[in-house]
Protein backbone atom coordinates (compact mmCIF):
# COMPACT_ATOMS: atom_id res chain seq x y z
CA UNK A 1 -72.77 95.20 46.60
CA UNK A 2 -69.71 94.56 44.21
CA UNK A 3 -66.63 93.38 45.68
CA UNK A 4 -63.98 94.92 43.56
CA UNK A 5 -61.81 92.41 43.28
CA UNK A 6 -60.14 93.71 40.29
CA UNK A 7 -58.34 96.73 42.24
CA UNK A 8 -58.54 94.61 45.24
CA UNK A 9 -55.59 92.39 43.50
CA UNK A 10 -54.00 95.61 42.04
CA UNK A 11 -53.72 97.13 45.42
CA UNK A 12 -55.62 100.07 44.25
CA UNK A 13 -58.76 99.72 46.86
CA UNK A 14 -59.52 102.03 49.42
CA UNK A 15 -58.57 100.34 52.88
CA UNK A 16 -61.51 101.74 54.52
CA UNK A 17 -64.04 99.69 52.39
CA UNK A 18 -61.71 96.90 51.75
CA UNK A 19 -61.84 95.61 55.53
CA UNK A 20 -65.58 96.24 55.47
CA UNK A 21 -66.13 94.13 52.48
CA UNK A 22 -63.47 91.56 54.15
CA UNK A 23 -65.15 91.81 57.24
CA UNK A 24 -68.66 90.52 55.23
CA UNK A 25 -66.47 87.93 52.90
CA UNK A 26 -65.38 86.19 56.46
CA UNK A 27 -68.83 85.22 57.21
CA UNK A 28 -68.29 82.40 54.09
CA UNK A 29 -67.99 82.53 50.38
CA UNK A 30 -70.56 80.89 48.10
CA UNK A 31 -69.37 78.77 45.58
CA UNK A 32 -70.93 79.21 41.92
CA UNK A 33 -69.40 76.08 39.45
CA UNK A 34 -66.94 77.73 37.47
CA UNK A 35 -65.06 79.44 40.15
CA UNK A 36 -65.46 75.56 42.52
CA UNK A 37 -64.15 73.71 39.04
CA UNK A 38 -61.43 76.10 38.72
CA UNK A 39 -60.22 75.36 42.27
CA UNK A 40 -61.04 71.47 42.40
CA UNK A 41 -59.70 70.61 38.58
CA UNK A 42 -57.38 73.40 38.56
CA UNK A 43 -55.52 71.44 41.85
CA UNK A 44 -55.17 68.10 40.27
CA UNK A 45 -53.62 69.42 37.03
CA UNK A 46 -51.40 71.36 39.19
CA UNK A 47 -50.24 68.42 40.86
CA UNK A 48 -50.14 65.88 37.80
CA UNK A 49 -49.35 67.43 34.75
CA UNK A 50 -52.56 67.32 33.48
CA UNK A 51 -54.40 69.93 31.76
CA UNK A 52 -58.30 68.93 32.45
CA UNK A 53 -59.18 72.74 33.32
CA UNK A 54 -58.39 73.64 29.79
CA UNK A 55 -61.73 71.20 28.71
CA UNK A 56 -63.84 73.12 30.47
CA UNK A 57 -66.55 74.57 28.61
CA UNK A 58 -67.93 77.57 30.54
CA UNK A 59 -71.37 79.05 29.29
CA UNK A 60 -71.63 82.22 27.38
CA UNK A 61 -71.12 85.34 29.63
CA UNK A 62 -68.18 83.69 31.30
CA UNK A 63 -64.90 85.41 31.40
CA UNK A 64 -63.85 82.77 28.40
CA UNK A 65 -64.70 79.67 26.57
CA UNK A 66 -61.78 77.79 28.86
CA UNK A 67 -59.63 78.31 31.49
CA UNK A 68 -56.33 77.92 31.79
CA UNK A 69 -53.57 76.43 34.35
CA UNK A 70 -52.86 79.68 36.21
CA UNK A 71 -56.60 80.48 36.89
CA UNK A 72 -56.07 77.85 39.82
CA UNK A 73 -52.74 80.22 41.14
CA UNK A 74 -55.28 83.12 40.85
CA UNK A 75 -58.00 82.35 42.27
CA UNK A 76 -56.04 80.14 45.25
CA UNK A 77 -53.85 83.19 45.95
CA UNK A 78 -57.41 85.78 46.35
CA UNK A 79 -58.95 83.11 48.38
CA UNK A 80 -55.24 82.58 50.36
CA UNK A 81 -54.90 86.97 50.75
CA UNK A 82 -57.99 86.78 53.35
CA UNK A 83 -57.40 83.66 55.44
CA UNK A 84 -58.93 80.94 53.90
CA UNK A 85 -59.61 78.13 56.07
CA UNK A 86 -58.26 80.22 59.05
CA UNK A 87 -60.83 83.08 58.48
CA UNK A 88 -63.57 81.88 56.89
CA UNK A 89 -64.74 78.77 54.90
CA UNK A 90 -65.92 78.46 51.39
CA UNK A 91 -69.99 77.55 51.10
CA UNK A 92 -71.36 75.38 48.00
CA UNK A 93 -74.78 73.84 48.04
CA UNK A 94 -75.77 70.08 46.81
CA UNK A 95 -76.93 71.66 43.53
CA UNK A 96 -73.39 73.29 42.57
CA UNK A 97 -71.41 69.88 43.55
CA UNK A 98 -73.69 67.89 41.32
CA UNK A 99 -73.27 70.37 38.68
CA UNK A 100 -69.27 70.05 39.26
CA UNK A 101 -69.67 66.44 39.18
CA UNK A 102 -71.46 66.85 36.00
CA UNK A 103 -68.63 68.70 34.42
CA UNK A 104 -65.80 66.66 35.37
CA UNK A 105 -67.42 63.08 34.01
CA UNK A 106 -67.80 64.95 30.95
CA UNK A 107 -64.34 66.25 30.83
CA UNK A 108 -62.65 63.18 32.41
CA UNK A 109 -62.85 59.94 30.48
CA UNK A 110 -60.47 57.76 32.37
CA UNK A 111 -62.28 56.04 35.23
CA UNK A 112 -58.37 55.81 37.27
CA UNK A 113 -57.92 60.02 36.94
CA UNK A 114 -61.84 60.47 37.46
CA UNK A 115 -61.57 58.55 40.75
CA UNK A 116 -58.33 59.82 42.56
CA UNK A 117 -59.13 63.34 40.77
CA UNK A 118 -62.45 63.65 43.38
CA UNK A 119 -60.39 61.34 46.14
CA UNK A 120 -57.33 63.26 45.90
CA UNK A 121 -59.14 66.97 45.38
CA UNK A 122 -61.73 66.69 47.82
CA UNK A 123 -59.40 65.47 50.66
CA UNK A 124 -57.57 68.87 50.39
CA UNK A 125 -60.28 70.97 50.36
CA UNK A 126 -61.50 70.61 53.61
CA UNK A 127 -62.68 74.04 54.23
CA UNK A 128 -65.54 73.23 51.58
CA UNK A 129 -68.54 73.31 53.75
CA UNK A 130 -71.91 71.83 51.43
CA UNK A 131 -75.24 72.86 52.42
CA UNK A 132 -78.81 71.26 51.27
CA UNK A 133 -81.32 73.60 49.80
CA UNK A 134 -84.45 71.63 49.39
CA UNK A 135 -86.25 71.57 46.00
CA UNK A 136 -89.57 72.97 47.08
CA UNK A 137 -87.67 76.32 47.63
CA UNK A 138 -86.52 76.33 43.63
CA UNK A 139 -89.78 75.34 42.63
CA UNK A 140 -91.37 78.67 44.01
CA UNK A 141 -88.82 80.80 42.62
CA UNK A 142 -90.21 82.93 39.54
CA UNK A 143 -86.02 83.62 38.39
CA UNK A 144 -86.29 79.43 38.23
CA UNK A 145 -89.76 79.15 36.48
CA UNK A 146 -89.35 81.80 34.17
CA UNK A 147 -85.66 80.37 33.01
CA UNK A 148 -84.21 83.68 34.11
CA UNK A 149 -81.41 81.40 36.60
CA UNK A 150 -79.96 78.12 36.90
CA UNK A 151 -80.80 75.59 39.72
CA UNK A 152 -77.12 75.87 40.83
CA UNK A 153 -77.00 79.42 40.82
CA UNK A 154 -80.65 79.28 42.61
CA UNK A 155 -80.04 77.48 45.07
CA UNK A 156 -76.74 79.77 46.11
CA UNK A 157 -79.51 82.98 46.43
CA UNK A 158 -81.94 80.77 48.49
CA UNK A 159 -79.23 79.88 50.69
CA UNK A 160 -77.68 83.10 51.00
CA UNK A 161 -81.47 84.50 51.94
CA UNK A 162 -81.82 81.78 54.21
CA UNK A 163 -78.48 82.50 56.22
CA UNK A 164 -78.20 86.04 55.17
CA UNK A 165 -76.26 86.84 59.05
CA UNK A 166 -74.06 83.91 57.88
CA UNK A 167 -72.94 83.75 54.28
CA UNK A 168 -73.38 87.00 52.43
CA UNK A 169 -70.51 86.87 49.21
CA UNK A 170 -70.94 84.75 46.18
CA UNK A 171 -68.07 84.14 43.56
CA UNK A 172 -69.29 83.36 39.94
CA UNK A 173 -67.48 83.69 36.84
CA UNK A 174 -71.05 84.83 35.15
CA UNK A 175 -71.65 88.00 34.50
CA UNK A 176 -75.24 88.01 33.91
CA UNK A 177 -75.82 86.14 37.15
CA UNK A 178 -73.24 88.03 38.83
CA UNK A 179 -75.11 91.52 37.82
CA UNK A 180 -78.30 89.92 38.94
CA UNK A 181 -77.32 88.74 42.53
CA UNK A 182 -75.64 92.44 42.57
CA UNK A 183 -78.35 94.04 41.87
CA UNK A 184 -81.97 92.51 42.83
CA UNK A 185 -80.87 89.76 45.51
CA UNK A 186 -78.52 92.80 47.16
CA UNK A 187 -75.29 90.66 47.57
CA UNK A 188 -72.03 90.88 48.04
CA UNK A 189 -70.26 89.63 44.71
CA UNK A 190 -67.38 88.72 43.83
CA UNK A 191 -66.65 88.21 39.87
CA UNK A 192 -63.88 86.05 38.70
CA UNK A 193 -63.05 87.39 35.41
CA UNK A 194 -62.20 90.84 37.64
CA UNK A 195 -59.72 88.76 39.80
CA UNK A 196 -58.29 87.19 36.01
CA UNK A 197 -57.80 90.14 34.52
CA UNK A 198 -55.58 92.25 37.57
CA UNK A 199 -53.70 88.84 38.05
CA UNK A 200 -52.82 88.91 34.20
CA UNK A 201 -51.98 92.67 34.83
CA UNK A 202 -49.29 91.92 37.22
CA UNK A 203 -47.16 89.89 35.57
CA UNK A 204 -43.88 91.73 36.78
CA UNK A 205 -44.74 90.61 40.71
CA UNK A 206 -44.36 87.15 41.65
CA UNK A 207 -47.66 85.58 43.46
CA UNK A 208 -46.00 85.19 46.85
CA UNK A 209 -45.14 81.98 47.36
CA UNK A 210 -47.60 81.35 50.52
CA UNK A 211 -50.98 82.73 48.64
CA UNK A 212 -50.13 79.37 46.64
CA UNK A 213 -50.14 77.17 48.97
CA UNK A 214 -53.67 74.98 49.91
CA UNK A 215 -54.35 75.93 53.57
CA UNK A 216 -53.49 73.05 56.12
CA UNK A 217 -56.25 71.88 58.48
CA UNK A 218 -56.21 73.33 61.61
């Protein structure tokens, strides 16, 4: 199943399917790296004046070669326009945060914005629940063997299959991955680049001000 996020943000989705599909999101969202960076980076650079999301490299058959600033307003006010925190929580496995990690001690050089960048970023995001997907699981995987998927993205489709009552959408900002899980792992997906693309189209309506705002703990 494909989310349609791009008419989603438009306003252009029929309501009928749209609280179906929301009804499904609200079990949990998995996290694939980009989309994770986007909101973890994305937040500090927001907050400092920094501009470490624009460093970010992602792989070809992402949306682009970097992000930008306002992906983080995007992509905070989707998660925000379904109750995030309040309605549902946002899944990653031990696989995606060590490929995060991976990305920002590439991207971050000084040890002082490194450290308070996880401290400061992680403390916020407390509706990030991180689940362990052993390795014996990836090794048995012919998409893993046969180089057709990443271990991140792996492990997301072993954990979805392994909770499939419980955590059924997956955001990614790759397309070939995002086609895949579509199509032969049957899940609900949710593609960045369609949520970039309407927020770029409405640039004459202001991103209410409380989609923009990181959920409080309740």
């Amino acid at each position: 199943m494909w989310f349609d996020a791009y008419n989603y943000v438009l306003g252009n989705y029929d309501p009928r399917q749209q609280q179906h599909f929301i009804r499904l999101l609200k079990r949990g969202i998995l996290m694939d790296t980009a989309p994770l960076f986007i909101l973890i980076v994305g937040h500090y650079d927001n907050n400092h004046s920094t501009s470490f999301i624009e460093d970010f490299e992602a792989k070809k058959g992402c949306s682009e070669k970097t992000y930008k600033k306002f992906d983080y307003k995007y992509l905070l006010a989707f998660l925000n326009s379904f109750g995030l925190g309040k309605a549902y929580k946002l899944v990653i496995t031990s696989q995606i945060f060590t490929e995060l990690i991976k990305h920002i001690y590439e991207i971050v050089d000084n040890p002082f914005h490194f450290k308070q960048l996880l401290e400061e970023s992680f403390q916020t995001k407390w509706y990030l629940h991180e689940h362990y997907v052993e390795f014996q699981h990836c090794l048995r995987n012919n998409d893993f063997s046969g180089k057709k998927i990443e271990i991140g993205e792996l492990s997301i489709t072993i954990l979805s299959k392994k909770h499939e009552k419980k955590y059924i959408g997956i955001l990614t900002d790759d397309k070939p991955f995002a086609v895949r899980s579509n199509e032969k792992y049957k899940l609900l997906t949710i593609y960045y680049n369609d949520i970039r693309r309407a927020s770029m189209q409405k640039t004459s309506k202001k991103i209410p001000a409380k989609l923009l705002v990181e959920p409080e703990p309740l």
